[in-house]
Protein backbone atom coordinates (compact mmCIF):
# COMPACT_ATOMS: atom_id res chain seq x y z
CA UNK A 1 0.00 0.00 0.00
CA UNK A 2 1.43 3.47 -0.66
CA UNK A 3 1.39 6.82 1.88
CA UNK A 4 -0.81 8.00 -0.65
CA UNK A 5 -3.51 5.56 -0.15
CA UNK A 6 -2.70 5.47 3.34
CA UNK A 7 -2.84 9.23 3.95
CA UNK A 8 -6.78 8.65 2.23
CA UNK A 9 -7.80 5.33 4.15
CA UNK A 10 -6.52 8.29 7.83
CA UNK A 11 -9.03 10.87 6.75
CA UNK A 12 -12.08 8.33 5.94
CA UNK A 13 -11.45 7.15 9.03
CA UNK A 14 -11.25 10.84 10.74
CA UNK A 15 -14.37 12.07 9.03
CA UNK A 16 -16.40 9.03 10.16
CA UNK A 17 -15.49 9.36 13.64
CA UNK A 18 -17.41 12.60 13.63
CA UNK A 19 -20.18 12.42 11.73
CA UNK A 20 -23.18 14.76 13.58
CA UNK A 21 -21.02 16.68 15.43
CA UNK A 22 -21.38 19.62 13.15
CA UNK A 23 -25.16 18.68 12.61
CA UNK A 24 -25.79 18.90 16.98
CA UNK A 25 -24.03 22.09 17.33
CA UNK A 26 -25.43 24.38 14.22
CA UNK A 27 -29.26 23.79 16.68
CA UNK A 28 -27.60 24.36 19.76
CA UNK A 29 -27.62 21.05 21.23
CA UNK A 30 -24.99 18.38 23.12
CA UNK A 31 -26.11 14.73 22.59
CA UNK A 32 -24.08 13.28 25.64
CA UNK A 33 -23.63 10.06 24.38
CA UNK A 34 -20.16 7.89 23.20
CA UNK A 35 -22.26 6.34 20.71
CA UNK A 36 -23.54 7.14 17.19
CA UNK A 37 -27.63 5.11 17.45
CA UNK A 38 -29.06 7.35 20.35
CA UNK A 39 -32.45 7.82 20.65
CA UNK A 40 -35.34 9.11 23.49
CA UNK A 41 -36.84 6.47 25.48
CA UNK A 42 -39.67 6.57 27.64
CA UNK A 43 -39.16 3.99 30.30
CA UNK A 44 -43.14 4.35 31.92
CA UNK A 45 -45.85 2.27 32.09
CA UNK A 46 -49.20 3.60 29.93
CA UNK A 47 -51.94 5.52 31.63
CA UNK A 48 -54.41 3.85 29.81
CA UNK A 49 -54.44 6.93 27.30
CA UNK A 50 -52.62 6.72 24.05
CA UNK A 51 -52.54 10.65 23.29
CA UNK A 52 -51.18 11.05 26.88
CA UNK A 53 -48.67 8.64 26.69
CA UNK A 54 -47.84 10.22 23.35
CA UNK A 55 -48.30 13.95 25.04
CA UNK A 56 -46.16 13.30 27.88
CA UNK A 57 -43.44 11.97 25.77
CA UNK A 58 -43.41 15.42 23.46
CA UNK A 59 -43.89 17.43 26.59
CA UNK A 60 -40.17 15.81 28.29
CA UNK A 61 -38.55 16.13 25.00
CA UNK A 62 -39.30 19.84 24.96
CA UNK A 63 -38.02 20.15 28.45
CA UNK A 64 -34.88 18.30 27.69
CA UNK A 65 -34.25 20.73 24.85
CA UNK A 66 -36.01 24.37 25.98
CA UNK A 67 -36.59 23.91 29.29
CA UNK A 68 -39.94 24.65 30.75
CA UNK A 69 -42.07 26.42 28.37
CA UNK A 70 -43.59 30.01 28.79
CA UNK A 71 -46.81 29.10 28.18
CA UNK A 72 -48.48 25.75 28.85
CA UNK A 73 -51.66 24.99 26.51
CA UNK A 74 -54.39 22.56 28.58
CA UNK A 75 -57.48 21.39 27.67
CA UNK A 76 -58.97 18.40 25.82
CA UNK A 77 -59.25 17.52 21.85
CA UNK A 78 -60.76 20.78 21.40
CA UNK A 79 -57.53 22.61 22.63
CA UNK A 80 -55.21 20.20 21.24
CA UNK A 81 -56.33 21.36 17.51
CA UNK A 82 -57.95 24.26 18.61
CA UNK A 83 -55.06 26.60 19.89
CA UNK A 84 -51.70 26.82 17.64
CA UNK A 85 -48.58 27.51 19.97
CA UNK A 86 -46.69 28.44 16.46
CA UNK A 87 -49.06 30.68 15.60
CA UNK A 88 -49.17 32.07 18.88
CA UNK A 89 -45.28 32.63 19.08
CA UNK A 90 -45.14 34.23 16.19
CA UNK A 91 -48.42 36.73 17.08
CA UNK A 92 -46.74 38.14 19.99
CA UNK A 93 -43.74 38.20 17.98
CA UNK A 94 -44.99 40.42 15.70
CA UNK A 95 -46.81 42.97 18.57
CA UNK A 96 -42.94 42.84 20.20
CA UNK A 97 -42.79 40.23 22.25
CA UNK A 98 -39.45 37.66 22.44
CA UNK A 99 -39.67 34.53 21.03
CA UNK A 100 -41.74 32.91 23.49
CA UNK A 101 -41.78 28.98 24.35
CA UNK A 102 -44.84 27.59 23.99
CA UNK A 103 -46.24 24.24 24.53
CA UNK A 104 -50.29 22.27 23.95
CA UNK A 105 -50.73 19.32 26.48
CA UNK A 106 -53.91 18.75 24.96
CA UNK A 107 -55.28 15.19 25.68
CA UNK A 108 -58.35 14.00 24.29
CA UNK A 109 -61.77 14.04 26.84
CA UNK A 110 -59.36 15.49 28.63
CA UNK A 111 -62.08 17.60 31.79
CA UNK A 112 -60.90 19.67 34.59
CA UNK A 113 -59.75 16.37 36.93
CA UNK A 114 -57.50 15.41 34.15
CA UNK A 115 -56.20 19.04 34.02
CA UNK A 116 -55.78 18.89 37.81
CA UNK A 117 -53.78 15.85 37.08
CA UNK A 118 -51.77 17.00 34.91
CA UNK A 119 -50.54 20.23 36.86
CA UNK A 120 -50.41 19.12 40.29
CA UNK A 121 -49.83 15.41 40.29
CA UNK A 122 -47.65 14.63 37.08
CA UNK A 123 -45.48 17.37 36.09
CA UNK A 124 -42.72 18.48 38.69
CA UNK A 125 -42.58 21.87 40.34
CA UNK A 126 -39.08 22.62 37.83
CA UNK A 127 -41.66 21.67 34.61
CA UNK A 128 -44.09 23.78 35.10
CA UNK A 129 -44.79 26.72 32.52
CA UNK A 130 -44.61 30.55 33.37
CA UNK A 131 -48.73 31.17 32.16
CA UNK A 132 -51.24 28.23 31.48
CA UNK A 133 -54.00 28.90 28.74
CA UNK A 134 -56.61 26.31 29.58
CA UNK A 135 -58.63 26.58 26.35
CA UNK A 136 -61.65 24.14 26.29
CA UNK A 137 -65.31 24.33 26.92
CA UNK A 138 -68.31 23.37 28.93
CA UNK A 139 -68.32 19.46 28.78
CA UNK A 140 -64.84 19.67 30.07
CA UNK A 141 -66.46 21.31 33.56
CA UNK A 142 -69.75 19.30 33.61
CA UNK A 143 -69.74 17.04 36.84
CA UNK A 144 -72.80 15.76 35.40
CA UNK A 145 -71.18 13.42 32.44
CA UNK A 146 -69.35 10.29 32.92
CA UNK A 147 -65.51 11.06 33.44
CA UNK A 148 -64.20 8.36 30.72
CA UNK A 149 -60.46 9.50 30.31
CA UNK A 150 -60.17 10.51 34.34
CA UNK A 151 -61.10 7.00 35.51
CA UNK A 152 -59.07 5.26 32.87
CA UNK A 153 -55.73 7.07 33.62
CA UNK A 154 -56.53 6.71 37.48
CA UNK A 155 -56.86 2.76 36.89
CA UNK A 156 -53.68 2.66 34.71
CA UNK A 157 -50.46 1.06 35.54
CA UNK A 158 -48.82 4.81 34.60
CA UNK A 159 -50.82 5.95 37.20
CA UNK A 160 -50.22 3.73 40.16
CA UNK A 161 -46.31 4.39 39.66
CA UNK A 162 -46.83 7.67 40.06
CA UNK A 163 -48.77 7.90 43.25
CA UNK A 164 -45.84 5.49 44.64
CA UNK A 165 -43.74 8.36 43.87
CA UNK A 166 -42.08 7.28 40.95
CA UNK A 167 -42.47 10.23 38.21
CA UNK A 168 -41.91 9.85 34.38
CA UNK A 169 -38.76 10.66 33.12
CA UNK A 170 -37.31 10.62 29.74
CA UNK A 171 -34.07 9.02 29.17
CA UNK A 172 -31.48 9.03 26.71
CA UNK A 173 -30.93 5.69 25.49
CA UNK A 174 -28.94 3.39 23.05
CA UNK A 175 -28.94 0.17 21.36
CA UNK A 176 -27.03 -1.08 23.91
CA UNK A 177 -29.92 -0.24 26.63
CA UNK A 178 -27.43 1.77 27.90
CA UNK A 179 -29.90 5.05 29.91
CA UNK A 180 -27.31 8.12 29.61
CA UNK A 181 -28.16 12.11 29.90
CA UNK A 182 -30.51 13.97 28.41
CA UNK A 183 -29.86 16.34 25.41
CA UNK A 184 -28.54 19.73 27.06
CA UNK A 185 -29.29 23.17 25.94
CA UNK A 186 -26.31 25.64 25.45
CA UNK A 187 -27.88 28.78 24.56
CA UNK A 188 -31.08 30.47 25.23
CA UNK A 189 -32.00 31.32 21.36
CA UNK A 190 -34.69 29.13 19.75
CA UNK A 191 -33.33 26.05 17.98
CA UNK A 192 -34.71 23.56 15.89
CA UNK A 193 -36.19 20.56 17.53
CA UNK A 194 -36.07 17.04 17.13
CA UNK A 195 -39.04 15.81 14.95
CA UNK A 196 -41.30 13.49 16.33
CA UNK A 197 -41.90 9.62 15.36
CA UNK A 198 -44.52 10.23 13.07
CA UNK A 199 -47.06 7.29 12.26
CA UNK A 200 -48.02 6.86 8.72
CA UNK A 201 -51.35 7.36 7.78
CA UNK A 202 -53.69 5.14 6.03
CA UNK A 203 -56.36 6.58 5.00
CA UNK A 204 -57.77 10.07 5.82
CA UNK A 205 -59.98 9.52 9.48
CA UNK A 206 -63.25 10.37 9.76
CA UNK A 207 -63.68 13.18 11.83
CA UNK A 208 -65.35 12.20 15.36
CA UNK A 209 -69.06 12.53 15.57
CA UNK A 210 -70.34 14.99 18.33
CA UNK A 211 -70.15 12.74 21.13
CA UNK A 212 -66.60 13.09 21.37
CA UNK A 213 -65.07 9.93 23.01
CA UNK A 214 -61.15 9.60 24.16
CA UNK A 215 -58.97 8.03 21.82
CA UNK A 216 -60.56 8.92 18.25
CA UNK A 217 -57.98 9.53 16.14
CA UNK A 218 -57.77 12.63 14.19
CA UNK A 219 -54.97 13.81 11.74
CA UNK A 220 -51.98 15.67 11.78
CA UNK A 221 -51.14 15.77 7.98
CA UNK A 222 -51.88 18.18 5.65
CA UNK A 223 -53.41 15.26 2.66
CA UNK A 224 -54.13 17.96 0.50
CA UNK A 225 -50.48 19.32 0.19
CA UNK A 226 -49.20 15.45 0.28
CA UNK A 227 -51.54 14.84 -2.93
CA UNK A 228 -49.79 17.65 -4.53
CA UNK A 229 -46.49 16.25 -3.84
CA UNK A 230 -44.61 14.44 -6.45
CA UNK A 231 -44.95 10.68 -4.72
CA UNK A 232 -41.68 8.59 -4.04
CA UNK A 233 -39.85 5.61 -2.13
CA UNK A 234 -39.63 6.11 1.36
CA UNK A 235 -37.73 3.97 3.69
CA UNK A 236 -39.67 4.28 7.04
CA UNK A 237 -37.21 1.64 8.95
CA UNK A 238 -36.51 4.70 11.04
CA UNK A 239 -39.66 4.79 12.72
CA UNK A 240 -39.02 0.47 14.17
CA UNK A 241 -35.45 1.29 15.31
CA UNK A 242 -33.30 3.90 17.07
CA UNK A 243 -31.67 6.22 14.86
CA UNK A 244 -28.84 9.23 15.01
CA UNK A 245 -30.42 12.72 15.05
CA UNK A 246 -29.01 13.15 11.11
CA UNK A 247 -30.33 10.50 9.71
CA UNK A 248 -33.67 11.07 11.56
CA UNK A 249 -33.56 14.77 9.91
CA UNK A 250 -33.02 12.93 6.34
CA UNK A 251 -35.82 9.90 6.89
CA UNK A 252 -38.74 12.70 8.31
CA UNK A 253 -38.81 14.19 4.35
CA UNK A 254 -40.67 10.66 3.69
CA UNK A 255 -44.41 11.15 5.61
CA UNK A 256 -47.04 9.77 4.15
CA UNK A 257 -44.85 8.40 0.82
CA UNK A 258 -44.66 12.26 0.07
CA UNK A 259 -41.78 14.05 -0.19
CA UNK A 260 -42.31 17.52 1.76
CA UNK A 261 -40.79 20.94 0.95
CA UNK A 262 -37.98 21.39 3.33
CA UNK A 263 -40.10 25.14 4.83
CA UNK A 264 -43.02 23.00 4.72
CA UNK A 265 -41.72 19.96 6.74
CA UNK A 266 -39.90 22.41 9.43
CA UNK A 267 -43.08 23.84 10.14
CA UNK A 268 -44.69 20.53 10.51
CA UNK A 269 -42.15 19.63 12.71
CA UNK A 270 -41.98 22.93 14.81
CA UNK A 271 -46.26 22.16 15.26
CA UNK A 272 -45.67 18.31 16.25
CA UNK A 273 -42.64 19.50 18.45
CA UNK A 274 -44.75 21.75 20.39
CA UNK A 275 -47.77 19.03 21.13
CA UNK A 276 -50.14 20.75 18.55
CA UNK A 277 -52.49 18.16 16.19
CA UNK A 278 -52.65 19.78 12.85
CA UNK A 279 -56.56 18.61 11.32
CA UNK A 280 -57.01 20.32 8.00
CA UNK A 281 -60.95 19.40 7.07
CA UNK A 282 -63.25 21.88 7.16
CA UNK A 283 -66.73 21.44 7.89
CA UNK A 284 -69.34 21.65 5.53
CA UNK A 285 -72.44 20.89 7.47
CA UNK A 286 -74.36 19.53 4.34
CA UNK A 287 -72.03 16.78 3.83
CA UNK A 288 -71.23 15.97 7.42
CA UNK A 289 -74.92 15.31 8.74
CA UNK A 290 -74.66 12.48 5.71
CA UNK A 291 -71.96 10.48 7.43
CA UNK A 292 -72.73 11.42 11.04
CA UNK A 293 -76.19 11.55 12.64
CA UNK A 294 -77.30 14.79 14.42
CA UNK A 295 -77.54 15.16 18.34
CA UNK A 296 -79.99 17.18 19.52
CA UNK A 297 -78.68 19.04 23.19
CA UNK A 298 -81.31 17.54 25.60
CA UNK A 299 -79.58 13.89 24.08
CA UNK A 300 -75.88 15.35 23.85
CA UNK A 301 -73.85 12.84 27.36
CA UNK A 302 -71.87 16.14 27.03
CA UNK A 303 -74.33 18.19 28.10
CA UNK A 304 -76.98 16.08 29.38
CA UNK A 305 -77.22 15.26 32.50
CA UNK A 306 -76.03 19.05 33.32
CA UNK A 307 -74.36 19.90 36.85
CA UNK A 308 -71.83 22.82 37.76
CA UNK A 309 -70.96 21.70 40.95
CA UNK A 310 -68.89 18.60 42.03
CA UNK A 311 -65.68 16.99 41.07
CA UNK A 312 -65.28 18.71 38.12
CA UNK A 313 -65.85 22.15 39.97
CA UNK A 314 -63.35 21.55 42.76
CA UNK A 315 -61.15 20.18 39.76
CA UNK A 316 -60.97 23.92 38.51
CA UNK A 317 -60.86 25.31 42.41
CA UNK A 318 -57.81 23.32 42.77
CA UNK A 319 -55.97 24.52 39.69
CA UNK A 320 -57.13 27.88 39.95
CA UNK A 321 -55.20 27.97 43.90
CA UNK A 322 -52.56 25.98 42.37
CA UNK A 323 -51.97 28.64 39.90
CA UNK A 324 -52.57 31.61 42.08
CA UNK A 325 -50.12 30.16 44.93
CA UNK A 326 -47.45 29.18 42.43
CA UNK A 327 -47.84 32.63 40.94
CA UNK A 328 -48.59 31.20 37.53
CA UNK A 329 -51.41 33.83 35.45
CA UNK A 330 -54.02 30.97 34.52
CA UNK A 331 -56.07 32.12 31.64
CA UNK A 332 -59.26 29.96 30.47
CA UNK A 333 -60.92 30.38 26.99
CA UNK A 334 -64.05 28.77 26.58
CA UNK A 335 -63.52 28.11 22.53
CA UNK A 336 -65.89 28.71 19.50
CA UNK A 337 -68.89 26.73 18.80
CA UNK A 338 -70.76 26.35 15.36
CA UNK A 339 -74.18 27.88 14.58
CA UNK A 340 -75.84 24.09 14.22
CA UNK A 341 -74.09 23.31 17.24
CA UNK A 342 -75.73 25.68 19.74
CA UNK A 343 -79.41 24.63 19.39
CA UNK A 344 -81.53 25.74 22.50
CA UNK A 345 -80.25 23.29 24.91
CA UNK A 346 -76.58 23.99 24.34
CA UNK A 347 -77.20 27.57 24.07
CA UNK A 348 -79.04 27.61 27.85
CA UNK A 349 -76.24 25.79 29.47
CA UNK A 350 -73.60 27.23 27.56
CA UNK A 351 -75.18 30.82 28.86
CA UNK A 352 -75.74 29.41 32.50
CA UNK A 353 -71.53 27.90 32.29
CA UNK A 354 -70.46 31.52 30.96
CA UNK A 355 -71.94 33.43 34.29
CA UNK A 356 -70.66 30.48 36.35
CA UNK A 357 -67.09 31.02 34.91
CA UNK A 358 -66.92 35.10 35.11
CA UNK A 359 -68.15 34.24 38.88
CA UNK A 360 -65.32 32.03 39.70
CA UNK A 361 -62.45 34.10 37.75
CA UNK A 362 -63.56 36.74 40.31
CA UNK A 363 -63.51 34.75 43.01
CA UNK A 364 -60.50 32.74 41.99
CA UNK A 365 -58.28 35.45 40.12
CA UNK A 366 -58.11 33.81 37.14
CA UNK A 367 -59.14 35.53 33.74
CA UNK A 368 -61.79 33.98 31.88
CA UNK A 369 -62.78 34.69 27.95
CA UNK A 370 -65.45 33.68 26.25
CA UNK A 371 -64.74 32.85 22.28
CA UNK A 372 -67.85 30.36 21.91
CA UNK A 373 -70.24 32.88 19.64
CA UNK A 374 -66.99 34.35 18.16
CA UNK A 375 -67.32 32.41 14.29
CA UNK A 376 -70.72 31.08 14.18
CA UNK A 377 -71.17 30.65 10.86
CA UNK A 378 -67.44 30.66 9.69
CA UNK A 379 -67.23 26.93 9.06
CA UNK A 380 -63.86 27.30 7.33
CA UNK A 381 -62.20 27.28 10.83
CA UNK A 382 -63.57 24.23 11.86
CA UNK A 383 -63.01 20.09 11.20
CA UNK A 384 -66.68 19.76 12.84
CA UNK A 385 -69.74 20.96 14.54
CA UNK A 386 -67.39 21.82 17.75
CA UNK A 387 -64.03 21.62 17.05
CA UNK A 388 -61.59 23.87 15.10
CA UNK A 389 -59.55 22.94 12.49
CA UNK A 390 -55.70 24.29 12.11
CA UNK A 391 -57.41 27.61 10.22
CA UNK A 392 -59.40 27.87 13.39
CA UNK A 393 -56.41 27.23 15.55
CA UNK A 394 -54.48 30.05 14.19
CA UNK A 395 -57.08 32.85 14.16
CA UNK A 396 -57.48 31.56 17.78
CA UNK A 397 -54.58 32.43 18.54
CA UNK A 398 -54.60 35.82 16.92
CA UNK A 399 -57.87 36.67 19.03
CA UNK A 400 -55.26 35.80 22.35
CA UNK A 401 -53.08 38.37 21.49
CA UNK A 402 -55.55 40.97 20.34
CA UNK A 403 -56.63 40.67 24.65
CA UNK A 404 -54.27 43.72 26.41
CA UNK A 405 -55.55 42.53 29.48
CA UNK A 406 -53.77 38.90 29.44
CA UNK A 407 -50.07 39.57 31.08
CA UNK A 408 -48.04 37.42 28.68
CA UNK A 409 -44.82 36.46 30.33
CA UNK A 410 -41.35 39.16 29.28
């Protein structure tokens, strides 16, 4: 062999030995790990709710590479595609605020117990957010419907660990099984995040009918854009096996057996990153009362059998004093509603829940807003008769910042 091909055979060697080095530090971030197939692991048993499990896990990653957020987004399905923490960011952006870190925690049927929770039971004094937007509506505070997604979680395996003291915690991990440190910021400035382990969709889901129920899937892709894609090969072995963050970055162009524009899939990834379900239908009311039967108020488990005081009520007590105590500004927006939606039973209780609220934000200290009338008839911001869609999501989120009264953190 000569020095010549010797001298080559030293620098493959060199260049190998570093491969994502570059990649880590150009987003701010220090994988500290001796080894090149790293990935986050979430060593917990299930509470008995996919989209929590699934929250949870998005929530810890942004910790590990933000920190705690600014602003925490609660609520159930109807925040979790209902409020856009992009959006958001960039809305108080734009009126000069900094670049503010916000999160969604939204879990489907999530009520005020699972809020509660959330807050006081699962997350750690250290990950809590500087403001909480609770954005949901009056289902989520009725004491009077059955509490599917509270009992579940409280029956879970996830759940018993954690009253024995045990709390989730998410790991850095290898193919070796070896558990090493978390990713650590550096700096301050915004960075690029990790993308999430997307699931390939099928088929487009229905949308849920109006009896919401935990655990109906709704979509995060955008299938209109991915029909206009040109459509290619994708190798989705990263999503069965742990991966290094570059090649990760290269495999998340194929979602869906579309190949995304690069601005488009970084703002897909910013959204998933930051716990936010992107849902693209909009609702045409014509052609969703063909696929899904209407429910009339008085027949609505949602609304029907109605009652403002109980567990649901000292639910919101708690988290209100939580708040308050922990000097956290707790702001709750009861979010819009469709025309069809509000027939006269709705409208009654949805009146009697608004007056109930605006008493116990006095009491309480918290600041209560009512968007439900806001877009009546402006179907093109929602996916159905009571949830928003990601058009809905963003002008929510302008209507936030339009409030001078809501101290947003500096």
């Amino acid at each position: 062999m000569n020095l010549l091909a010797l001298y080559f055979i030293l620098i493959l060697l060199f260049i190998a030995a570093i491969p994502t080095r570059g990649w880590e530090r150009e987003r701010g971030l220090t994988l500290k790990t001796s080894t090149k197939n790293a990935s986050f692991v979430l060593s917990y048993p299930s509470f008995n709710s996919e989209i929590l499990d699934r929250q949870l896990e998005k929530y810890l990653r942004y910790i590990a590479t933000f920190g705690p957020p600014d602003i925490l987004i609660v609520g159930s399905s109807r925040a979790i595609q209902g409020v856009d923490p992009i959006a958001l960011q960039q809305a108080l952006v734009a009126i000069g605020y900094p670049r503010l870190k916000i999160f969604n925690f939204g879990i489907n049927g999530g009520t005020a117990r699972v809020v509660e929770l959330q807050l006081r039971q699962l997350l750690t004094p250290e990950q809590l957010p500087r403001m909480i937007i609770w954005a949901d509506g009056l289902r989520a505070f009725n004491s009077g419907r059955l509490d599917r997604t509270y009992r579940a979680i409280i029956a879970s395996p996830g759940y018993q660990r954690l009253i024995a003291g045990i709390r989730p915690q998410l790991n850095y991990s290898t193919t070796t099984n070896e558990i090493i440190t978390p990713l650590e910021r550096i700096q301050p400035r915004p960075i690029q995040p990790l993308p999430q382990k997307l699931p390939l969709p099928s088929n487009h889901p229905g949308i849920d009918q109006i009896n919401f129920l935990p655990g109906v899937p709704t979509t995060s892709v955008n299938y209109k854009m991915l029909k206009s894609e040109k459509r290619i090969k994708c190798n989705t072995d990263w999503l069965r096996k742990p991966i290094t963050a570059i090649r990760l970055w290269r495999e998340i162009a194929c979602i869906s057996q579309a190949q995304l524009p690069p601005a488009i899939m970084a703002k897909m990834s910013d959204r998933e990153f930051s716990g936010f379900i992107v849902v693209d239908t909009r609702y045409n009311p014509t052609t969703y009362y063909q696929k899904f039967r209407r429910v009339a108020g008085e027949y609505d488990g949602d609304y029907t059998p109605f009652r403002l005081q109980g567990e649901q009520t000292n639910a919101l007590h708690s988290v209100a004093t939580f708040a308050r105590n922990k000097k956290i500004p707790l702001v709750i927006v009861n979010l819009p509603l469709t025309k069809d939606y509000l027939d006269g039973t709705r409208s009654e209780r949805e009146r009697i829940f608004q007056e109930f609220m605006q008493q116990n934000a006095r009491v309480y200290g918290f600041i209560f807003r009512d968007f439900s009338r806001k877009w009546l008839t402006e179907y093109n911001y929602f996916a159905d008769p009571s949830h928003l869609n990601r058009f809905g999501a963003e002008a929510v989120a302008q209507q936030l910042v339009q409030d001078k009264t809501i101290p947003w953190p500096i």
